[in-house]
PDB file of N, CA and C in Angstrom:
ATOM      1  N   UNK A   1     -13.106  -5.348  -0.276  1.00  0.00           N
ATOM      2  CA  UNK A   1     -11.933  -5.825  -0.989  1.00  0.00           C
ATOM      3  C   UNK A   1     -11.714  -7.287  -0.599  1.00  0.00           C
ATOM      4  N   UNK A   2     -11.332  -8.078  -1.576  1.00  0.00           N
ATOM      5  CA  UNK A   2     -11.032  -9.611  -1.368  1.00  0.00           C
ATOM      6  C   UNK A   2      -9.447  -9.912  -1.190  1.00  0.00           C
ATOM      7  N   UNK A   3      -9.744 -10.879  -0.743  1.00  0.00           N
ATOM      8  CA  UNK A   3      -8.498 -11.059   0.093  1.00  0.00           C
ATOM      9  C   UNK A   3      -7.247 -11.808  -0.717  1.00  0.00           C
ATOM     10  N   UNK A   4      -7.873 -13.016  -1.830  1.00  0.00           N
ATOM     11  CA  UNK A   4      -7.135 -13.725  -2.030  1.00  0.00           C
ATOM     12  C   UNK A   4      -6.677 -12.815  -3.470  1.00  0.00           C
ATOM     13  N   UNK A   5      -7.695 -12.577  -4.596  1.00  0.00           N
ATOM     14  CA  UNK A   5      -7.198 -11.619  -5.286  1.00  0.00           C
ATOM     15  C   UNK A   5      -5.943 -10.502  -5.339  1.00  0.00           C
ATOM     16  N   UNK A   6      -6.036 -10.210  -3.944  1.00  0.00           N
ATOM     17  CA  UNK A   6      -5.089  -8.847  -3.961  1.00  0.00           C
ATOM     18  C   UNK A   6      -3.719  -9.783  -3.322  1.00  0.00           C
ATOM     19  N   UNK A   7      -4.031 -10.631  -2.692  1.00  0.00           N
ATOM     20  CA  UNK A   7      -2.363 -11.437  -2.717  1.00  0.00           C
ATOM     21  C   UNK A   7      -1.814 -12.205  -3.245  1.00  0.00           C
ATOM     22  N   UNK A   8      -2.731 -12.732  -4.658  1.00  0.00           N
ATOM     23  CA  UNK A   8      -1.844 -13.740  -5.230  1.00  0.00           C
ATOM     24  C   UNK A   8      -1.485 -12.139  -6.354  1.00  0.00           C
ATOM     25  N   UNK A   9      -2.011 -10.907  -6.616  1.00  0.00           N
ATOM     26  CA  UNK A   9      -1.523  -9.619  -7.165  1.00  0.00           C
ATOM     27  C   UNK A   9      -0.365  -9.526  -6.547  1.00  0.00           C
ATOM     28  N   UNK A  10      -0.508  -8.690  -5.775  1.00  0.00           N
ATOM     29  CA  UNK A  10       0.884  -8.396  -4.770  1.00  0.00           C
ATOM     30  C   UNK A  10       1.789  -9.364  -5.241  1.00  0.00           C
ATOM     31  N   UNK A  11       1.533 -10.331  -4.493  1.00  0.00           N
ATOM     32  CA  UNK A  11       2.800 -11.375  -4.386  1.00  0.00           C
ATOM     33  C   UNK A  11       3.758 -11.778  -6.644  1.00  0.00           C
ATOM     34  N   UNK A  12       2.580 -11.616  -7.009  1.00  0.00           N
ATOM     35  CA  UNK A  12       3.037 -11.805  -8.770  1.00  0.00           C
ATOM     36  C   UNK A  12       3.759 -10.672  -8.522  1.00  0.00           C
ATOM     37  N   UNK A  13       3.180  -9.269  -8.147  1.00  0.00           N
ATOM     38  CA  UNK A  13       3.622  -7.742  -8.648  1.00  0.00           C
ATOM     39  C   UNK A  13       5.362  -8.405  -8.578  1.00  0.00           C
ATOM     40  N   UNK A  14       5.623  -8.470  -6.557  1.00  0.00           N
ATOM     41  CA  UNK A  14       7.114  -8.466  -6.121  1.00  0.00           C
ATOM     42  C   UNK A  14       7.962  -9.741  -6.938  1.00  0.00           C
ATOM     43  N   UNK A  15       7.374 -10.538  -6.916  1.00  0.00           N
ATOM     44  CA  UNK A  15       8.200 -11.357  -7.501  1.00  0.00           C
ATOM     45  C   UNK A  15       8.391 -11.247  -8.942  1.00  0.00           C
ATOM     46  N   UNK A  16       8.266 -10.766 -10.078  1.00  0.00           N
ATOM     47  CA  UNK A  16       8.034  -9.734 -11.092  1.00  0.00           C
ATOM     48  C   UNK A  16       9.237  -8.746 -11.095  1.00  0.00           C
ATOM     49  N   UNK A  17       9.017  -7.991 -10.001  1.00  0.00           N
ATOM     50  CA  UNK A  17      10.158  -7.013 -10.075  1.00  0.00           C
ATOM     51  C   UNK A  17      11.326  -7.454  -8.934  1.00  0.00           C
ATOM     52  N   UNK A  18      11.252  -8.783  -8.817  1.00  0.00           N
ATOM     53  CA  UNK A  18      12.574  -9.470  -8.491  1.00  0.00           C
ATOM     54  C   UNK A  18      13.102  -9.691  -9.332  1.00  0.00           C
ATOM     55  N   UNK A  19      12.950 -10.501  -9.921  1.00  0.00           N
ATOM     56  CA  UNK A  19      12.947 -11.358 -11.241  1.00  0.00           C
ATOM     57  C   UNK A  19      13.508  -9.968 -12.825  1.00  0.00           C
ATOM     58  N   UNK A  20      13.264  -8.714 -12.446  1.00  0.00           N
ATOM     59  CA  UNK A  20      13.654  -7.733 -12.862  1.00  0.00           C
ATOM     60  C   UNK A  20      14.923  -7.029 -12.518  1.00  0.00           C
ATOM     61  N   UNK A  21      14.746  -7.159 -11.139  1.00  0.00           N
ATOM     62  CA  UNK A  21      15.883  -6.686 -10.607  1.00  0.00           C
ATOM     63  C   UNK A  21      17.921  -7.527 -10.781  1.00  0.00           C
ATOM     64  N   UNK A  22      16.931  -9.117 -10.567  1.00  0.00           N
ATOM     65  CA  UNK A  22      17.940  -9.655 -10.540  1.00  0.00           C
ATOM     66  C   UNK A  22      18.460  -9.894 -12.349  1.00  0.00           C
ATOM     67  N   UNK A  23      17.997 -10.132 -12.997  1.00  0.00           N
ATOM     68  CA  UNK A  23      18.112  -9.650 -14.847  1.00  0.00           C
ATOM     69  C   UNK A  23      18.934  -8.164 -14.867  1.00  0.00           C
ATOM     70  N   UNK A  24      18.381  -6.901 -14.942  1.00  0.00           N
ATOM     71  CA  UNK A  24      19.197  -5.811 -14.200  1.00  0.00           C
ATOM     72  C   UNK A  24      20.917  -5.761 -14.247  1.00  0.00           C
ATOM     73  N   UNK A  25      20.930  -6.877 -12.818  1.00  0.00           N
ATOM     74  CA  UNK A  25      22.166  -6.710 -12.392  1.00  0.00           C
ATOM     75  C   UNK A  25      23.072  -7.946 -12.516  1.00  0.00           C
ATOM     76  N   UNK A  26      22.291  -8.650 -13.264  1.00  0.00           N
ATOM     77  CA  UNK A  26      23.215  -9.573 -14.098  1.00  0.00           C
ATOM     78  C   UNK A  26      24.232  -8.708 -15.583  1.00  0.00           C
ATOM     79  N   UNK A  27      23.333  -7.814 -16.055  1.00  0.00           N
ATOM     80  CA  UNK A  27      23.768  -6.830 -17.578  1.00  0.00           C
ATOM     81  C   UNK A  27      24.170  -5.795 -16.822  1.00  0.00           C
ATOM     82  N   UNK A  28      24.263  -4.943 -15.556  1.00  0.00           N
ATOM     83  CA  UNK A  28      25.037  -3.555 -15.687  1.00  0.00           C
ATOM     84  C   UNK A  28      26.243  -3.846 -14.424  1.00  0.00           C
ATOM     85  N   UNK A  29      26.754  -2.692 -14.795  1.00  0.00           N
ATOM     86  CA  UNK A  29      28.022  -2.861 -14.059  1.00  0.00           C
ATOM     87  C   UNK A  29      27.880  -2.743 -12.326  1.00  0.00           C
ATOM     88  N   UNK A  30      28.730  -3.729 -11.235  1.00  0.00           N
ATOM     89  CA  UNK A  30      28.056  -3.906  -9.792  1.00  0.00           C
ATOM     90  C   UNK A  30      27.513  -2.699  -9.284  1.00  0.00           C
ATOM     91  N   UNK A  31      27.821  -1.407  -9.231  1.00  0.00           N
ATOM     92  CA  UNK A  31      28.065  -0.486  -8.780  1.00  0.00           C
ATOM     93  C   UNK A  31      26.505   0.125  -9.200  1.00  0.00           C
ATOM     94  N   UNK A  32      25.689  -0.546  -9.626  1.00  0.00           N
ATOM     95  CA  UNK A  32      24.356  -0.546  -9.775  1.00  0.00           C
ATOM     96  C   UNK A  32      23.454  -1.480  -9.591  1.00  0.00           C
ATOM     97  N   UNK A  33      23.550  -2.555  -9.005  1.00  0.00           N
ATOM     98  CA  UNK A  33      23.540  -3.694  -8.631  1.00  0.00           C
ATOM     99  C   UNK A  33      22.297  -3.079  -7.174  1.00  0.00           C
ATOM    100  N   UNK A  34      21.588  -4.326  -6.763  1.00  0.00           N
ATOM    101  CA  UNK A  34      20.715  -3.794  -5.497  1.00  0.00           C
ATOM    102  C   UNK A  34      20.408  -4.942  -4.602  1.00  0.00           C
ATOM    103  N   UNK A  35      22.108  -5.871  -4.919  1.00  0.00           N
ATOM    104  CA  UNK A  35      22.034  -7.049  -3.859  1.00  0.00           C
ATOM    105  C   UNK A  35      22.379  -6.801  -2.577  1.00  0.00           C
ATOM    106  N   UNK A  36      23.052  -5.782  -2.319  1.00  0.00           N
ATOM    107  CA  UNK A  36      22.625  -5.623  -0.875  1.00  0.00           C
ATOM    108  C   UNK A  36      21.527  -5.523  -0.454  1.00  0.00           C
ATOM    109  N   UNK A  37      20.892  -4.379  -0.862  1.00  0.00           N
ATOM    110  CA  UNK A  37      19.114  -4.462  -0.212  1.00  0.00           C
ATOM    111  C   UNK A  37      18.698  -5.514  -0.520  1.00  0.00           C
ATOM    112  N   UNK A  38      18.609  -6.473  -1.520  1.00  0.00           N
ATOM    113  CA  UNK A  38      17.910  -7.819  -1.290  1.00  0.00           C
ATOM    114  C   UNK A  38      18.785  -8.760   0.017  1.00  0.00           C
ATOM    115  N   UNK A  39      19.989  -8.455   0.398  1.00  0.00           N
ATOM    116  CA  UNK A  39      20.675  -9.192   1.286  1.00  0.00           C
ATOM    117  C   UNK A  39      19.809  -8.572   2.353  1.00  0.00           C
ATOM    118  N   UNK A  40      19.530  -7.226   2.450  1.00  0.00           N
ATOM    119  CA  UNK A  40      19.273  -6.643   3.788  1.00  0.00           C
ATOM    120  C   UNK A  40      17.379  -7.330   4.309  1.00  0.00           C
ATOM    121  N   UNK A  41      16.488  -7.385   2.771  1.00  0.00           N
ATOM    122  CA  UNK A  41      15.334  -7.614   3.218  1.00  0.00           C
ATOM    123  C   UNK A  41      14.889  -9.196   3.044  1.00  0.00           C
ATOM    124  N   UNK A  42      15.771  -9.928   2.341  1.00  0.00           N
ATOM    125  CA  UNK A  42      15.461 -11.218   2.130  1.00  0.00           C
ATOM    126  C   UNK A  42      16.116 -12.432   3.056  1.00  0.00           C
ATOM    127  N   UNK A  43      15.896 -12.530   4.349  1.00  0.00           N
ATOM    128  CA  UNK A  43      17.285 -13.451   4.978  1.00  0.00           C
ATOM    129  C   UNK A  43      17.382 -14.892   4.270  1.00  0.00           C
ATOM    130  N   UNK A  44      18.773 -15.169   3.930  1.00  0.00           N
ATOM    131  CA  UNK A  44      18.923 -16.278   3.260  1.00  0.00           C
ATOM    132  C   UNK A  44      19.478 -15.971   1.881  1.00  0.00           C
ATOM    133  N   UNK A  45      19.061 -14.672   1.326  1.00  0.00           N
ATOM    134  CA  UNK A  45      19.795 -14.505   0.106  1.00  0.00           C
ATOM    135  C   UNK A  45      20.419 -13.854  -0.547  1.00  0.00           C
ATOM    136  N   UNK A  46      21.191 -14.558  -1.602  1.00  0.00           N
ATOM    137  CA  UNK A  46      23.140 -14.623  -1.437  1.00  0.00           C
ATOM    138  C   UNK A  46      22.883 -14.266  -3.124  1.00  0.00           C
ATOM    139  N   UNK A  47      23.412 -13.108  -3.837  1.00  0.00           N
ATOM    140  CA  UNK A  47      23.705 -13.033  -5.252  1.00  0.00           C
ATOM    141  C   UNK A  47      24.402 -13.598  -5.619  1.00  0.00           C
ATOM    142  N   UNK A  48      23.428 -14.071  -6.740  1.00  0.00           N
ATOM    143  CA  UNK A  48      24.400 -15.001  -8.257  1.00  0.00           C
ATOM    144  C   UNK A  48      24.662 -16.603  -7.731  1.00  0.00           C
ATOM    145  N   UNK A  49      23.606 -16.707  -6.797  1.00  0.00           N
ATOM    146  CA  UNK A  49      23.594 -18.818  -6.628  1.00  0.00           C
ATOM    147  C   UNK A  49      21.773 -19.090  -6.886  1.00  0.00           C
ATOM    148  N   UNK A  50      21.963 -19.988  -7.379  1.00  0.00           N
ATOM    149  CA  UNK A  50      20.455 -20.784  -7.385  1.00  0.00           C
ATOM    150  C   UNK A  50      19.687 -20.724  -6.125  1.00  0.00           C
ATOM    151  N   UNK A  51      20.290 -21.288  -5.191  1.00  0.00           N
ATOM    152  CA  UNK A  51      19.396 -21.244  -3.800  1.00  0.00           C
ATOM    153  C   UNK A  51      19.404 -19.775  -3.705  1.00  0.00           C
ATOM    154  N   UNK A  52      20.079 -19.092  -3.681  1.00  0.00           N
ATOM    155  CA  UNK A  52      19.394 -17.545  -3.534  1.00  0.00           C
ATOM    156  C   UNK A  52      18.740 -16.749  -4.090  1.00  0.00           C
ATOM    157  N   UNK A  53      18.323 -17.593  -5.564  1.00  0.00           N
ATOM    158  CA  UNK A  53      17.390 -16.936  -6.125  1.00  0.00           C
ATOM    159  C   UNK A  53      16.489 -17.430  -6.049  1.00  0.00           C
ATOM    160  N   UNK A  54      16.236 -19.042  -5.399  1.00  0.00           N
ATOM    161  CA  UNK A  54      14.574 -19.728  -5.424  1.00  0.00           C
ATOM    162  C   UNK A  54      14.699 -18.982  -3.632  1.00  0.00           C
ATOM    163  N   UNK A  55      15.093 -18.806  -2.645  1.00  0.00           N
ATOM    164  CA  UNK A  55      14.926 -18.051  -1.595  1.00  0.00           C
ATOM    165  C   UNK A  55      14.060 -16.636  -1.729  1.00  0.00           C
ATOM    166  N   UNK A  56      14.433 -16.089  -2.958  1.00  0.00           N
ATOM    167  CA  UNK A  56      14.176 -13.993  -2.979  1.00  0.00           C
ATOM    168  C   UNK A  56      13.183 -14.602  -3.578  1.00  0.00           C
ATOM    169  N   UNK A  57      12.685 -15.988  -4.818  1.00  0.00           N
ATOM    170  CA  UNK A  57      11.583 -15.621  -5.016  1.00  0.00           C
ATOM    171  C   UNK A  57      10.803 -16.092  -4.308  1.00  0.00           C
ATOM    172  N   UNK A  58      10.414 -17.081  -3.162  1.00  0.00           N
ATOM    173  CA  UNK A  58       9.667 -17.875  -2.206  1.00  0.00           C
ATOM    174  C   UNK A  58       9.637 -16.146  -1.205  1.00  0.00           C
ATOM    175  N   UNK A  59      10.559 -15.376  -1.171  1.00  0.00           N
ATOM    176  CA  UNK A  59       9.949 -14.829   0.291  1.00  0.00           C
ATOM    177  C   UNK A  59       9.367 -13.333  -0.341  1.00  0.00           C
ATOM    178  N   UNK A  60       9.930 -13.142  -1.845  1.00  0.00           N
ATOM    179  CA  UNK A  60       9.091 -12.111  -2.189  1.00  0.00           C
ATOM    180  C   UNK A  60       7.550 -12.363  -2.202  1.00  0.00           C
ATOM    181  N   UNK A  61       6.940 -13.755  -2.793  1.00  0.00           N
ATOM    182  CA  UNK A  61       5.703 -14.642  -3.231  1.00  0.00           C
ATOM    183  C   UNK A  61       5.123 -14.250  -1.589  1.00  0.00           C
ATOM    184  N   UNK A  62       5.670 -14.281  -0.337  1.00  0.00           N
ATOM    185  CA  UNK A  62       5.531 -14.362   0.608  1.00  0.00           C
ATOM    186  C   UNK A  62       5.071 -13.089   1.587  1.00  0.00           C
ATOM    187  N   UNK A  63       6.299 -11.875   1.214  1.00  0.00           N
ATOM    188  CA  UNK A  63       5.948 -10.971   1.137  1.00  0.00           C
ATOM    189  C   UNK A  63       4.879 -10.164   0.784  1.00  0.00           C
ATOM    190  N   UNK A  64       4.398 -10.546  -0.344  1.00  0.00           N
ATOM    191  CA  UNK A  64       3.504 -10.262  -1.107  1.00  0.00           C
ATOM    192  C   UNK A  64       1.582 -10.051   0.097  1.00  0.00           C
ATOM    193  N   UNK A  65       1.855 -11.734   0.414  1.00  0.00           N
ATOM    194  CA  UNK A  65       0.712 -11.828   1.095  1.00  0.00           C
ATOM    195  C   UNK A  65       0.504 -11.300   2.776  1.00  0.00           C
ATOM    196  N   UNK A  66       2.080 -11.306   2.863  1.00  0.00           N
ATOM    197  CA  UNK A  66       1.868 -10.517   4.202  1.00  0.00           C
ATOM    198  C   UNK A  66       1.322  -9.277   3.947  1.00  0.00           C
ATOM    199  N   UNK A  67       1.391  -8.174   3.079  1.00  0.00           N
ATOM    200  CA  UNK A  67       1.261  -7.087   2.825  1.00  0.00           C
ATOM    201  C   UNK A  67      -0.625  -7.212   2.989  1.00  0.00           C
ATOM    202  N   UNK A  68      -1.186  -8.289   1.956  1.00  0.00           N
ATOM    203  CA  UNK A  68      -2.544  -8.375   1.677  1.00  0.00           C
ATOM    204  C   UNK A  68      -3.313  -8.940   2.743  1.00  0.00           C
ATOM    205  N   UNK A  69      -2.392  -9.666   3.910  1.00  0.00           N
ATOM    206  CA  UNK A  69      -2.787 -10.014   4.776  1.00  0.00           C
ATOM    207  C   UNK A  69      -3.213  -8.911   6.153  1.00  0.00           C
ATOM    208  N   UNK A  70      -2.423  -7.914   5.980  1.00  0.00           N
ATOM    209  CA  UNK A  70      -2.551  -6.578   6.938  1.00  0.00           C
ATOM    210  C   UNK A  70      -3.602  -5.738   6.588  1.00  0.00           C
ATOM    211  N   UNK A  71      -2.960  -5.685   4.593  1.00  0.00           N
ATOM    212  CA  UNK A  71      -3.932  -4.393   4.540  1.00  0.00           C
ATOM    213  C   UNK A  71      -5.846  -4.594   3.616  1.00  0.00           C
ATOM    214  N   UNK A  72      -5.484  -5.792   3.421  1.00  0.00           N
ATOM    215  CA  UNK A  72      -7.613  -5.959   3.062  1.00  0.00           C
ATOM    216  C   UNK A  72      -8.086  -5.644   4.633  1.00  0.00           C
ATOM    217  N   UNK A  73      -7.983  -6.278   5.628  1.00  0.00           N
ATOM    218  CA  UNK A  73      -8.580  -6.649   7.151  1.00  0.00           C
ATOM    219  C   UNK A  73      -8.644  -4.637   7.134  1.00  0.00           C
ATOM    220  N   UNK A  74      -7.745  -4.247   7.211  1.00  0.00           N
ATOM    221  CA  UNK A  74      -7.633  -2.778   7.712  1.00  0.00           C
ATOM    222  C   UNK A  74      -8.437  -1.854   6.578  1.00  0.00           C
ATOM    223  N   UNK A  75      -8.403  -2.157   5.176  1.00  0.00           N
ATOM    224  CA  UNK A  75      -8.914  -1.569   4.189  1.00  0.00           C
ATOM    225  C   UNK A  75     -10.621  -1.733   4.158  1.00  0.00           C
ATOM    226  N   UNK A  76     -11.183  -2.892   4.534  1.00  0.00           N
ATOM    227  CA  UNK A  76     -12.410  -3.321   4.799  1.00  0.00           C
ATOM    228  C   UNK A  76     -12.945  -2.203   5.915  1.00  0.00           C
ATOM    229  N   UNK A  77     -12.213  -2.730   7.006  1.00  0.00           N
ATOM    230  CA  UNK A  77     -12.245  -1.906   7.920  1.00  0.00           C
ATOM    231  C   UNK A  77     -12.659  -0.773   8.247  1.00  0.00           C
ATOM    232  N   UNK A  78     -11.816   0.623   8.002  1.00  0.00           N
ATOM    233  CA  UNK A  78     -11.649   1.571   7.117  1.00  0.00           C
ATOM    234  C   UNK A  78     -13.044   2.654   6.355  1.00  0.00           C
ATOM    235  N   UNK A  79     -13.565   1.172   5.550  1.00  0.00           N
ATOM    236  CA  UNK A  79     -14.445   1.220   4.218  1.00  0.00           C
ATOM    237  C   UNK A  79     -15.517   0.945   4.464  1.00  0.00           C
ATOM    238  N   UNK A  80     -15.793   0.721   5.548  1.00  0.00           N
ATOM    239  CA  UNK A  80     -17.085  -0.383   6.224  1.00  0.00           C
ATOM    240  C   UNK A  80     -18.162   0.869   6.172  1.00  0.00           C
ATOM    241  N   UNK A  81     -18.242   2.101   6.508  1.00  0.00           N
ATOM    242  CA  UNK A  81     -19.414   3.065   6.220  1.00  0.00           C
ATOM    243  C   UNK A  81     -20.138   3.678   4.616  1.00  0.00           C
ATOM    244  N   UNK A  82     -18.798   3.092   3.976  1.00  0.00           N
ATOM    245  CA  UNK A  82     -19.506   3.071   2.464  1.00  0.00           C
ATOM    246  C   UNK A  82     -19.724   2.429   1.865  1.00  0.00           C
ATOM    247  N   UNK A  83     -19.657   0.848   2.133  1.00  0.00           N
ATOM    248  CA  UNK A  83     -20.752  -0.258   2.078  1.00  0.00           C
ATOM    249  C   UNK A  83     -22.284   0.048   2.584  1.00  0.00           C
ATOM    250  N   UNK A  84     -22.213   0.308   3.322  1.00  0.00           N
ATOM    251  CA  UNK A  84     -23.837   0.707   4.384  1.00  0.00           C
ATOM    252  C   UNK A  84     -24.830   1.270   3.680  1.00  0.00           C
TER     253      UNK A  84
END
């Protein structure tokens, strides 16, 4: 598995369904809203300001590659006897 492929994926996927989320809860009523959990996993960001939405999307983009950064190394890994 390649490395850069699967994190510029990832990282599109989350920021995608940020960018979803926050659309979402701009149209339904708060009480369905999921800015707390973005308060809880994004530090720095604040619903319904500009800087907090170029923040959720820089650390989702970010997120993204940490994920691809753990799991190709471990997935290779892993996989290495059915290459052989």
């Amino acid at each position: 598995m390649r490395l850069r492929p699967l994190g510029h994926s990832l990282s599109i996927f989350l920021v995608i369904s940020f960018l979803l989320c926050m659309l979402w809860g701009a149209f339904t009523p708060q009480n369905l809203h999921m800015h707390r959990a973005w308060q809880e996993l994004l530090p720095g960001f604040e619903w319904g300001s500009m800087t907090g939405m170029v923040i959720g999307l820089v650390e989702t983009y970010l997120y993204g590659w940490y994920i691809a950064l753990l799991f190709v190394p471990l997935y290779n890994f892993f996989n290495r006897d059915k290459a052989a």
